[in-house]
Protein backbone atom coordinates (compact mmCIF):
# COMPACT_ATOMS: atom_id res chain seq x y z
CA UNK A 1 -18.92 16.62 -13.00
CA UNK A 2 -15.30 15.92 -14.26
CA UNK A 3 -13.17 17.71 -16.53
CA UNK A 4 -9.17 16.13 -16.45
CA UNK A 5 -5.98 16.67 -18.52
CA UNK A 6 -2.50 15.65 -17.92
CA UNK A 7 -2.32 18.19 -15.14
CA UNK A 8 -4.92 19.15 -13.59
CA UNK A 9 -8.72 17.73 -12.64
CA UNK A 10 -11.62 19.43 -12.05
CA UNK A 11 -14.57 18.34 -9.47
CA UNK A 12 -18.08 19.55 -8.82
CA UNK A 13 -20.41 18.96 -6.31
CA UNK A 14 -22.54 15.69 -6.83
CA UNK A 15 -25.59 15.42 -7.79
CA UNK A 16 -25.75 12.01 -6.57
CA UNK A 17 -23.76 9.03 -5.60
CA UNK A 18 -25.26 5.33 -6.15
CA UNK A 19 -24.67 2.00 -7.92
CA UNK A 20 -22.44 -0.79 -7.42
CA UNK A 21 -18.96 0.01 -7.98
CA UNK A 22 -15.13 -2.21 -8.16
CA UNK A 23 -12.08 -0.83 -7.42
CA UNK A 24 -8.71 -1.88 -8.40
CA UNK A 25 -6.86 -5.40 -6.91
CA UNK A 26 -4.91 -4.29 -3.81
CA UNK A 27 -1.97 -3.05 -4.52
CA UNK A 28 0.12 -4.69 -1.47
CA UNK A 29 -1.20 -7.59 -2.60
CA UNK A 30 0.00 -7.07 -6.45
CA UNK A 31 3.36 -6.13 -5.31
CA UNK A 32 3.38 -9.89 -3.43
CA UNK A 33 2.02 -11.99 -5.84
CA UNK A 34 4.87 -10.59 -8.38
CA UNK A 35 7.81 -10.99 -5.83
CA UNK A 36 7.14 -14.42 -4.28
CA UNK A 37 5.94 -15.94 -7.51
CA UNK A 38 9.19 -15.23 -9.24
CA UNK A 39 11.04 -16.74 -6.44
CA UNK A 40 8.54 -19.75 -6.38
CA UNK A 41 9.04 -22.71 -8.58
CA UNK A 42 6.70 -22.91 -11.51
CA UNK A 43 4.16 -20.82 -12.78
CA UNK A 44 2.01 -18.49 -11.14
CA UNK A 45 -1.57 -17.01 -12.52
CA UNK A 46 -2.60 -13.99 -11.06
CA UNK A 47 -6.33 -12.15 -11.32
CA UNK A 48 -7.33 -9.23 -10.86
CA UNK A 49 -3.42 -7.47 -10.69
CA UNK A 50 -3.59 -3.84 -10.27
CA UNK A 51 -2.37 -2.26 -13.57
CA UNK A 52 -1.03 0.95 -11.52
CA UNK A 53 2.50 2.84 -12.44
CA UNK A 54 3.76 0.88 -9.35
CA UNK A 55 3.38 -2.88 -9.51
CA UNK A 56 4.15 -2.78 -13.30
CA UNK A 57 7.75 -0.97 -11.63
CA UNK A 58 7.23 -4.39 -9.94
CA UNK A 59 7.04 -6.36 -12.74
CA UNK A 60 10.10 -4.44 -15.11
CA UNK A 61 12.31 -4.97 -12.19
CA UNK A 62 12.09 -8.53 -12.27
CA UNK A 63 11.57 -8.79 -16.20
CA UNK A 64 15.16 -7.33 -15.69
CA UNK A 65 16.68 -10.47 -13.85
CA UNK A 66 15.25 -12.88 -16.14
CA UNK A 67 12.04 -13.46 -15.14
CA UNK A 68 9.12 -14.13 -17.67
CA UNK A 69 5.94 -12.20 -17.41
CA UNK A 70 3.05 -12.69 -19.50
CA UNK A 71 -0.78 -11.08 -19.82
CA UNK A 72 -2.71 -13.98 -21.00
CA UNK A 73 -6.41 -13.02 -20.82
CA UNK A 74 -6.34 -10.36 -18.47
CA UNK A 75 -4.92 -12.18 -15.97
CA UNK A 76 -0.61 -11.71 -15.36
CA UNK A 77 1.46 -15.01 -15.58
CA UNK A 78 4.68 -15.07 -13.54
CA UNK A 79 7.16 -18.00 -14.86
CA UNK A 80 9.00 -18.31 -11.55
CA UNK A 81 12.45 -19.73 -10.98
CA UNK A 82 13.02 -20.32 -7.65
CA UNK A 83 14.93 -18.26 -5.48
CA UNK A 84 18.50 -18.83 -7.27
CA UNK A 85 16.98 -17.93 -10.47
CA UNK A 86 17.27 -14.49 -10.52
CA UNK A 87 19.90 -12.83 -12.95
CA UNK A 88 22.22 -9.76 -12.84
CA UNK A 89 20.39 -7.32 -14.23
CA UNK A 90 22.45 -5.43 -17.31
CA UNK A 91 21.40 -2.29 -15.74
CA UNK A 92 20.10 -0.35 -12.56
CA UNK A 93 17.06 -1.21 -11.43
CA UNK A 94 14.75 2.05 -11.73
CA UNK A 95 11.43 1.83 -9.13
CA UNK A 96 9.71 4.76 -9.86
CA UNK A 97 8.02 6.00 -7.10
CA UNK A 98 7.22 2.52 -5.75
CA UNK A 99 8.56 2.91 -1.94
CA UNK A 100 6.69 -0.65 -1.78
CA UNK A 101 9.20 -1.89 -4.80
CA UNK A 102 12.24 -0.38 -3.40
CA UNK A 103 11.94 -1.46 0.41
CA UNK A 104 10.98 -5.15 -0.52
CA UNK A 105 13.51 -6.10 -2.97
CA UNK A 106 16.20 -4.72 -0.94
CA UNK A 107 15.85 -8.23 1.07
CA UNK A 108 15.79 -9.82 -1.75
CA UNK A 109 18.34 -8.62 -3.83
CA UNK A 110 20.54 -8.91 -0.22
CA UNK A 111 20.87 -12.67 -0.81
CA UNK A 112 21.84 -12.43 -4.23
CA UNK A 113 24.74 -14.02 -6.17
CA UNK A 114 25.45 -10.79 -7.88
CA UNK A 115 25.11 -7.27 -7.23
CA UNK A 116 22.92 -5.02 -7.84
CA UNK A 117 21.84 -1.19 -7.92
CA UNK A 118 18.49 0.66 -7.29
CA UNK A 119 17.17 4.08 -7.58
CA UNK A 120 13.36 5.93 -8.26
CA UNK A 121 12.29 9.00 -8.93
CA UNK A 122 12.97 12.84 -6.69
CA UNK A 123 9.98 11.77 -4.36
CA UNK A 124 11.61 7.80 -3.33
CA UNK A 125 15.01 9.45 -3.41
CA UNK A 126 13.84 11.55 -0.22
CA UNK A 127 12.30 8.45 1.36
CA UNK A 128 13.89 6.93 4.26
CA UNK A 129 15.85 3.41 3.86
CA UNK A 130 18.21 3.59 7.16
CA UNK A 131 15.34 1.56 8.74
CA UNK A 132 15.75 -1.56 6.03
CA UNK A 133 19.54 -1.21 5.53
CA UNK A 134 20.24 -1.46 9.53
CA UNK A 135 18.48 -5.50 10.25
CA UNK A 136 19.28 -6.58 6.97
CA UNK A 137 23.08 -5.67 7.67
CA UNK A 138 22.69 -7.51 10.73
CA UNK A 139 21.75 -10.46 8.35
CA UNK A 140 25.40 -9.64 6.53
CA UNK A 141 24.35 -7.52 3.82
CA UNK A 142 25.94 -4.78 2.36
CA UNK A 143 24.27 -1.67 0.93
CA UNK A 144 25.52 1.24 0.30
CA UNK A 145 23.07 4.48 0.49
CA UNK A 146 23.51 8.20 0.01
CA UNK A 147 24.01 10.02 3.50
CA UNK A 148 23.41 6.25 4.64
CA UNK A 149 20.00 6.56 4.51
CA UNK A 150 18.39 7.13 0.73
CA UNK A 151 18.67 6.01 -2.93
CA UNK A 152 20.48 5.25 -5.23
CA UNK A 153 21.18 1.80 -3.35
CA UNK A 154 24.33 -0.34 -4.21
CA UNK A 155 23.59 -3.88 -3.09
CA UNK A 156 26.30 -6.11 -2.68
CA UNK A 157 24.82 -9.53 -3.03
CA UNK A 158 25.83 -11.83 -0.07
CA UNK A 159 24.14 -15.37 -0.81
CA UNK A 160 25.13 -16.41 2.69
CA UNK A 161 22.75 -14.52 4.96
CA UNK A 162 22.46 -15.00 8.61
CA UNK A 163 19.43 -15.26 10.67
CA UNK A 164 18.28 -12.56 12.51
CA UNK A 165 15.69 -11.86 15.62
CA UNK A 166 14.91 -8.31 14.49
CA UNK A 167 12.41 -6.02 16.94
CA UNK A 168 11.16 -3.18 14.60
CA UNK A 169 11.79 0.17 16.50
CA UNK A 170 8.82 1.92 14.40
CA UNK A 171 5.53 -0.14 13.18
CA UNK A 172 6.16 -1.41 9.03
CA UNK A 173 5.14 -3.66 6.96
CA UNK A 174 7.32 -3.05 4.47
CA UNK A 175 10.63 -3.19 6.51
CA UNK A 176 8.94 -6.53 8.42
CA UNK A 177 8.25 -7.95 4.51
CA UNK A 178 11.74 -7.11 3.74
CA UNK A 179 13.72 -9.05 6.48
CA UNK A 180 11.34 -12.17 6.14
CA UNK A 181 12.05 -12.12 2.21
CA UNK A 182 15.62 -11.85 3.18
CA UNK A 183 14.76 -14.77 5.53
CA UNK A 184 13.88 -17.38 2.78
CA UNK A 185 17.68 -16.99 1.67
CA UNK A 186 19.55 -17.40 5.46
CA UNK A 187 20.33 -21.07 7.31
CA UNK A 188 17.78 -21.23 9.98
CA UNK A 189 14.63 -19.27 11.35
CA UNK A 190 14.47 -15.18 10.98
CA UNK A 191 11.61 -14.16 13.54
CA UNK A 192 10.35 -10.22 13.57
CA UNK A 193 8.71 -8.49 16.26
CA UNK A 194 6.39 -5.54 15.83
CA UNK A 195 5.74 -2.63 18.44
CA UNK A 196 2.24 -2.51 16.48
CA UNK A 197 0.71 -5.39 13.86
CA UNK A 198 0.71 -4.05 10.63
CA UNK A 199 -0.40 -5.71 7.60
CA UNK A 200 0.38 -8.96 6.92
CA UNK A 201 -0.02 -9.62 2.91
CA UNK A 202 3.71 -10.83 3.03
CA UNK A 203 3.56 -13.83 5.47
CA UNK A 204 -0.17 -14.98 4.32
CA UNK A 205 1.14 -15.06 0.62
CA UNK A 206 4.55 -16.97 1.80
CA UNK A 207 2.58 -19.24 3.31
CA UNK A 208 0.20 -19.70 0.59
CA UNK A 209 3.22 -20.66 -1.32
CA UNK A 210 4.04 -23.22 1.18
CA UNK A 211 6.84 -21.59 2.86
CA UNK A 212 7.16 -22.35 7.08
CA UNK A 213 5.64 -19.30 8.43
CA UNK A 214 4.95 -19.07 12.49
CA UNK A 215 3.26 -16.65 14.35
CA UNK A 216 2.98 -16.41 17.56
CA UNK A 217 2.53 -13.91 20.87
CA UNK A 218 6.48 -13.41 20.14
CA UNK A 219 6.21 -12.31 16.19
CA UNK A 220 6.39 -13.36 13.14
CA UNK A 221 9.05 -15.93 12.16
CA UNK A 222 10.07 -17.47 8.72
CA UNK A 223 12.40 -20.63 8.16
CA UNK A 224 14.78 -21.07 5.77
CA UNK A 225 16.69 -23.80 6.79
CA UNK A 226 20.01 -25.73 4.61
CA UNK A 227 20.71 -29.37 3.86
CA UNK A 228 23.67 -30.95 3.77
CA UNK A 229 24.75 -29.88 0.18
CA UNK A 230 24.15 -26.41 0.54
CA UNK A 231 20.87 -26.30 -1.37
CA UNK A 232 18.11 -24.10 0.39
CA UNK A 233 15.02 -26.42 1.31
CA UNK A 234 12.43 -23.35 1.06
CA UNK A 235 13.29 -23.12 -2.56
CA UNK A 236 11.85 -26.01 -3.17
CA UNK A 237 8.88 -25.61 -0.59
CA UNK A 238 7.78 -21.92 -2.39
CA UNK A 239 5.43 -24.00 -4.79
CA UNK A 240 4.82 -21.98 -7.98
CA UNK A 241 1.44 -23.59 -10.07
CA UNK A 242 -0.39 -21.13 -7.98
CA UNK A 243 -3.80 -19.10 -8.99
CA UNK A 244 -4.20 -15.66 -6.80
CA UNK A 245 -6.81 -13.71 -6.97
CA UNK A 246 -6.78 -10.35 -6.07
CA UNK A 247 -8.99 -8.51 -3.93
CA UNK A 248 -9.89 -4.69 -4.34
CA UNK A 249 -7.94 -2.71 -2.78
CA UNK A 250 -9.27 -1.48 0.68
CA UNK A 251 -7.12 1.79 0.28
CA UNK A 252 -8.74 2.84 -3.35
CA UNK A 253 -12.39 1.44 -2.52
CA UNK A 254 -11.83 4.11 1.02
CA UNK A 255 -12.37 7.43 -1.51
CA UNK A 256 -16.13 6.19 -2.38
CA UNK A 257 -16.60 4.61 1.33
CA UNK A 258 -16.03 8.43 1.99
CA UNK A 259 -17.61 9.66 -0.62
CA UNK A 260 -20.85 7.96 0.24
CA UNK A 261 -21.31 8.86 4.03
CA UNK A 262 -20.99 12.73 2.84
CA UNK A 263 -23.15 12.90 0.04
CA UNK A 264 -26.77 13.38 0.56
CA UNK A 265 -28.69 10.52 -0.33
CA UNK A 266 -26.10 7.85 -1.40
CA UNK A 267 -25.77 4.63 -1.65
CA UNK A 268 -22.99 2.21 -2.93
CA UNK A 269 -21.80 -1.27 -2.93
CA UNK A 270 -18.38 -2.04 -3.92
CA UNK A 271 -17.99 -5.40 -4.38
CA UNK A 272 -14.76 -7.95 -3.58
CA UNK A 273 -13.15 -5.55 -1.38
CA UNK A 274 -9.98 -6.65 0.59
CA UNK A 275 -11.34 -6.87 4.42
CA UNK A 276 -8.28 -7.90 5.80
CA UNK A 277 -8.20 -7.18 9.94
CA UNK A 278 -4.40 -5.77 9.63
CA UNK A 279 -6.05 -3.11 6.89
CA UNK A 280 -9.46 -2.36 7.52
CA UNK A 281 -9.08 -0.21 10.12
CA UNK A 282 -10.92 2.49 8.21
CA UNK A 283 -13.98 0.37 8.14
CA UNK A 284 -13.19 0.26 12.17
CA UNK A 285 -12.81 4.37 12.81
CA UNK A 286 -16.00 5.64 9.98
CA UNK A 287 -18.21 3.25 12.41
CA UNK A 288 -17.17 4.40 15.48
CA UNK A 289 -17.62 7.74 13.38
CA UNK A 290 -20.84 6.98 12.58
CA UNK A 291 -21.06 5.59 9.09
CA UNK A 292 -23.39 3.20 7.77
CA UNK A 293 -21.64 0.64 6.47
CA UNK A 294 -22.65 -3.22 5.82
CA UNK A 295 -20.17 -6.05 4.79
CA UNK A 296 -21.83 -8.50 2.35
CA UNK A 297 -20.69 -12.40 1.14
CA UNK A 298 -17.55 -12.27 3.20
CA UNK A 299 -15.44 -15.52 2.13
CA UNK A 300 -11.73 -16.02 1.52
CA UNK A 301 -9.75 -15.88 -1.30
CA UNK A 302 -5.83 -17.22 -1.34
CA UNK A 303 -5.74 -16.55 2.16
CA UNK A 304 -6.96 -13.06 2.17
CA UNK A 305 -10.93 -12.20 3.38
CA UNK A 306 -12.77 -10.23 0.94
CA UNK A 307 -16.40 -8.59 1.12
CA UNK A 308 -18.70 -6.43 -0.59
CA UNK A 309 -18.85 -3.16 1.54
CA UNK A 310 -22.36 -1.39 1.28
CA UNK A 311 -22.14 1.97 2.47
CA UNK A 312 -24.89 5.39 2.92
CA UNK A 313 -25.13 8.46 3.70
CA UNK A 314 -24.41 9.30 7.44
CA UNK A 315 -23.90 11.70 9.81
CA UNK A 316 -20.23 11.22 11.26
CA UNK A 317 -18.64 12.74 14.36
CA UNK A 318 -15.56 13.46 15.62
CA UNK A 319 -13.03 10.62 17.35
CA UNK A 320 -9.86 10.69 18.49
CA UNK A 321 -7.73 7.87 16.40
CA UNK A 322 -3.75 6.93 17.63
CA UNK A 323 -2.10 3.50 19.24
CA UNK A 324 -2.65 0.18 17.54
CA UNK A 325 -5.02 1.84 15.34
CA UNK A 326 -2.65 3.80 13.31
CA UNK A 327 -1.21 1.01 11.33
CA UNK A 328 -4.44 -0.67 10.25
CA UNK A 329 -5.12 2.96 8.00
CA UNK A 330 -1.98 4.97 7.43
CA UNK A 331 -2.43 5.25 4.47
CA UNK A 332 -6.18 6.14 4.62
CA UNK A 333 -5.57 8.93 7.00
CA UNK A 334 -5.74 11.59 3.96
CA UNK A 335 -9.23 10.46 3.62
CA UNK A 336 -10.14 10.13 7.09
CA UNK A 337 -9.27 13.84 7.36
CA UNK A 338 -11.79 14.93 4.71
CA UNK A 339 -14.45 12.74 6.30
CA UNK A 340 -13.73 14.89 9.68
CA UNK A 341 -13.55 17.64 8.34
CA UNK A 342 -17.28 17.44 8.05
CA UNK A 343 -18.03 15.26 10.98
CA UNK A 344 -19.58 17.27 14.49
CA UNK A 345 -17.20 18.02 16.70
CA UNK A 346 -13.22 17.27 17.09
CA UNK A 347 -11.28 14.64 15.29
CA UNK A 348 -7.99 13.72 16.79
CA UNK A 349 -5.16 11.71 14.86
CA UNK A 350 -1.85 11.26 17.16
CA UNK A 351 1.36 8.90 16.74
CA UNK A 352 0.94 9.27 12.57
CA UNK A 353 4.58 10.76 11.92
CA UNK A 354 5.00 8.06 9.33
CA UNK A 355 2.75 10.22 7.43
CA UNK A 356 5.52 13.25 7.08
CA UNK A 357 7.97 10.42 5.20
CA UNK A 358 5.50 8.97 2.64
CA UNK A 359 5.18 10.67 -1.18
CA UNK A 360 5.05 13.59 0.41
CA UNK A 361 4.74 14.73 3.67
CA UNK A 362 0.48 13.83 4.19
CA UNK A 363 0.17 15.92 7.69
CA UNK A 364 1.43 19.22 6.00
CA UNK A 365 0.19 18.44 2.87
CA UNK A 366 -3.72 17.72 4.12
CA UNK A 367 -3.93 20.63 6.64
CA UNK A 368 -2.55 22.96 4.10
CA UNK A 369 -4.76 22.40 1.15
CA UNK A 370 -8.16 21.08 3.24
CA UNK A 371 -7.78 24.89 4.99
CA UNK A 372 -7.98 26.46 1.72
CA UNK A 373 -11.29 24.74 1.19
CA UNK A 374 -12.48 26.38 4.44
CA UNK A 375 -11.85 23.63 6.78
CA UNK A 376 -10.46 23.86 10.12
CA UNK A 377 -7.23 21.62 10.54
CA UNK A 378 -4.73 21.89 13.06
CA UNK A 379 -0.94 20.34 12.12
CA UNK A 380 0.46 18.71 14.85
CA UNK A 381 3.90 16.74 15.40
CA UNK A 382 2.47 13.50 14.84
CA UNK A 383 -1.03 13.93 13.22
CA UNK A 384 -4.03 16.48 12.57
CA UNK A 385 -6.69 18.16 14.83
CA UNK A 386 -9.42 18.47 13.02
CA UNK A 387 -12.67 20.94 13.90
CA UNK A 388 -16.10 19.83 11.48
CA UNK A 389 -17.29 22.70 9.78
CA UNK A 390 -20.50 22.35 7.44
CA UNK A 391 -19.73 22.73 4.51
CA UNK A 392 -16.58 22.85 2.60
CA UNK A 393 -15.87 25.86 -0.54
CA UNK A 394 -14.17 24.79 -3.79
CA UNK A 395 -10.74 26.07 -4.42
CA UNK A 396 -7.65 25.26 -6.34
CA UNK A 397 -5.86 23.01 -4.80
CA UNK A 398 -2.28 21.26 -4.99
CA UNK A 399 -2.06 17.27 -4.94
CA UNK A 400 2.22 17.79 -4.28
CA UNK A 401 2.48 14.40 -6.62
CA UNK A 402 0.64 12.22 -4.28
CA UNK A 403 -2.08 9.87 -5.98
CA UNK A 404 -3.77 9.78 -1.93
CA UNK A 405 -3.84 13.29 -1.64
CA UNK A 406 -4.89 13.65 -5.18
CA UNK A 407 -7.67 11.38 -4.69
CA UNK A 408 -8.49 12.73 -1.38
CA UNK A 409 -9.41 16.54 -2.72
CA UNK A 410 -11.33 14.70 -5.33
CA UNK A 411 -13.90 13.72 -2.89
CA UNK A 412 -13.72 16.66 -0.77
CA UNK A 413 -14.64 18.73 -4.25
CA UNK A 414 -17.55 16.46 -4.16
CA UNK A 415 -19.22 17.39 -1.36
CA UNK A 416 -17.52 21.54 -1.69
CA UNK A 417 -19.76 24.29 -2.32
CA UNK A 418 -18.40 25.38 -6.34
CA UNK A 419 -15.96 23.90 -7.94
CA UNK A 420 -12.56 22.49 -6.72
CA UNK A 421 -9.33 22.68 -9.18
CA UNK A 422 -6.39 19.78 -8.72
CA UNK A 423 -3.50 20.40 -9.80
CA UNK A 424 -0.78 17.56 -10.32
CA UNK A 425 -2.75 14.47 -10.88
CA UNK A 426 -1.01 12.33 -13.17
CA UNK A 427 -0.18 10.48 -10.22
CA UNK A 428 -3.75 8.84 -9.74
CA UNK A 429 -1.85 6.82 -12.19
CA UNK A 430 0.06 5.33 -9.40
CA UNK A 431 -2.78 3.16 -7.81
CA UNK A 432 -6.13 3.80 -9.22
CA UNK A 433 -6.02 4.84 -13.16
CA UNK A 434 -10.10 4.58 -13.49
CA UNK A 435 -10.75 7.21 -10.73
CA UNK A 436 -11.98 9.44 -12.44
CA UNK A 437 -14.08 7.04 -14.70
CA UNK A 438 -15.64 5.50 -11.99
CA UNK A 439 -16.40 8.91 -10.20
CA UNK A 440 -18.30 9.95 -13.42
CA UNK A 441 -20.11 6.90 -13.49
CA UNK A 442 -21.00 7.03 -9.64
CA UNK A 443 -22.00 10.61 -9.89
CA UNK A 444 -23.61 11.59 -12.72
């Protein structure tokens, strides 16, 4: 069904597609657990950590300011030190292609005794930063950035940071996550308004930690007040000692959701998935779709809802997807596109230009290569029109270093009349290294 080398993967139609299935933990949520348990006091257990190129990016850059990080028994041990334990690191801070890495220790690094310097790879270099430099300057930071807007970063720590009421002129959760970090380290309360809720990992892990998080009709505000010496109070209110266990990632387990309304006859269950409302908006969109989709033994877990998803085969249609709904799957939308390109009728995805400044640009990216497999997708501005065809033709295809994209083809190739060629896929890495494993063993 598979055939993959460091370059390229090869996919055939299924024969089948059933059995119960796990992805890997969320990979927001592995970021988190790394970042606020270093800056918590004590130790911090975490289960279930995703094992992808970025979160252990996550974990080097904080091995690199002192911070202790063990496996013991396949779970990742953080030995945090508070939020004045960090160190200089002895050299710059490489992310990879983590944009996730990059975005959120900017607001950290901010309030730093010493300063600091980050970079990444071609594909983070071309990212955009303007819109995390800009509030946390506000705060008194100062970052220096190439053109203003990209890496490499120079961070000149400022361990006096100023409070901020920050409204976010476009809809992120990472640039939201990085002025509340930021917000631990200022004297008094650092609120953020969003245009759009995006997902909240960030302020349901700080407050897991014990830090004062309040949300209201307003946004979402963090305190980090001082006492009379100087001494932050938060520090001592992030409480390290902490177990987290991570959910499956929403945004991995979305390929086989997919995958299993399209093929005939299939059936899977993928159990403890991440259901949380600010991300599951691709549960949300295949229903109103059409999909058949169940959520079993819903509970919570630090915080966070999880649920096995049970999913079959179904017969989608076309929707039109945009507003409020955008932020809740942006970075499903790849996937969303192969599902309409098979769906009856029209598909319509508007106010998605975030898409055109992720690893690559997704709106090009998915119109070009889904049209060589004989599918009829319109590039717009801001999204993709989409016209359902029935069936889809293999082809070689080009993944442009994007593990989404990547991933995405993979499952069109599934359901594509001959075979489908990949090209570029050592980026699966990134977020789900036992894709293709666990496509073999749902398929064959």
């Amino acid at each position: 069904m598979t055939e993959i080398n460091s370059s390229y993967l090869i996919i055939t139609p299924a024969n089948k597609l059933k059995g119960t299935i796990t992805v890997p933990g969320d990979k927001s949520i592995s970021h988190r657990a790394v970042m606020i348990g270093a800056l918590a006091e004590g130790k911090t257990e975490v289960e279930g950590f995703l094992e992808g190129e970025d979160c252990l990016n996550t974990v080097k850059a904080f091995q690199s300011m002192g911070i202790k990080i063990d496996r013991v028994d396949n779970n990742l041990v953080i030995y945090g030190q508070g939020l004045r334990g960090l160190q200089k690191p002895a050299d710059v801070i490489d992310v990879g292609n983590s944009g996730t890495t990059m975005r959120l220790l900017l607001g950290i690094l901010a309030a730093q005794r010493f300063d600091s310097c980050l970079t990444g790879d071609e594909s983070i270099q071309r990212r955009p930063m303007r819109r995390v430099i800009e509030p946390l300057s506000q705060m008194g930071a100062k970052i220096l950035a190439k053109d203003g807007n990209f890496a490499p970063l120079q961070i000149f720590g400022n361990p006096n940071l100023v409070p901020i009421r920050y409204l976010l002129p476009v809809a992120s959760a990472q640039v939201k996550s990085a002025i509340l970090l930021a917000g631990l380290f200022a004297s008094g309360v650092t609120s953020v308004m969003e245009p759009l809720p995006t997902r909240d990992h960030t302020e349901r892990m700080l407050n897991y930690f014990g830090a004062q998080i309040i949300k209201d009709d307003l946004g979402i505000s963090v305190v980090g007040d001082v006492n009379e010496t100087g001494c932050n109070k938060i520090r001592f209110l992030l409480r390290g000692n902490k177990k987290i266990k991570v959910p499956g990632d929403i945004s991995s387990a979305a390929f086989f959701i997919v995958a299993a309304c399209l093929v005939e006859d299939a059936e899977i269950t993928i159990l403890n998935v991440g259901v949380n409302p600010t991300r599951c908006g691709i549960l949300d969109v295949l229903e109103k779709m059409g999909a058949d989709i169940i959520l079993e033994n819903q509970k919570m877990a630090c915080g966070e809802p999880t649920a096995d998803i049970v999913v079959k085969s179904s017969k989608l249609k076309g929707i039109s997807i945009s507003g409020s709904m955008i932020p809740r799957l942006i970075d499903e939308i790849p996937i969303i596109a192969v599902a309409a390109s098979l769906a009856e009728g029209r598909t319509e995805i508007r106010e998605a230009k975030e898409l055109r400044v992720k690893e690559t640009d997704r709106i090009k990216s998915m119109s070009t290569e889904l049209n060589k497999m004989g599918a009829r997708v319109m590039e717009i501005e801001d999204g993709l029109i989409i016209d359902g065809v029935k069936y889809l033709v293999g082809a070689e295809v080009e993944s442009y270093g994007d593990h989404r994209t990547a991933m995405s083809l993979a499952i069109a190739g599934l359901v594509a009349r001959g075979e489908t060629k990949i090209n570029n896929v050592a980026c699966i890495q990134t977020s789900f290294p036992e894709f293709t494993k666990t496509l073999k063993d749902t398929c064959l």
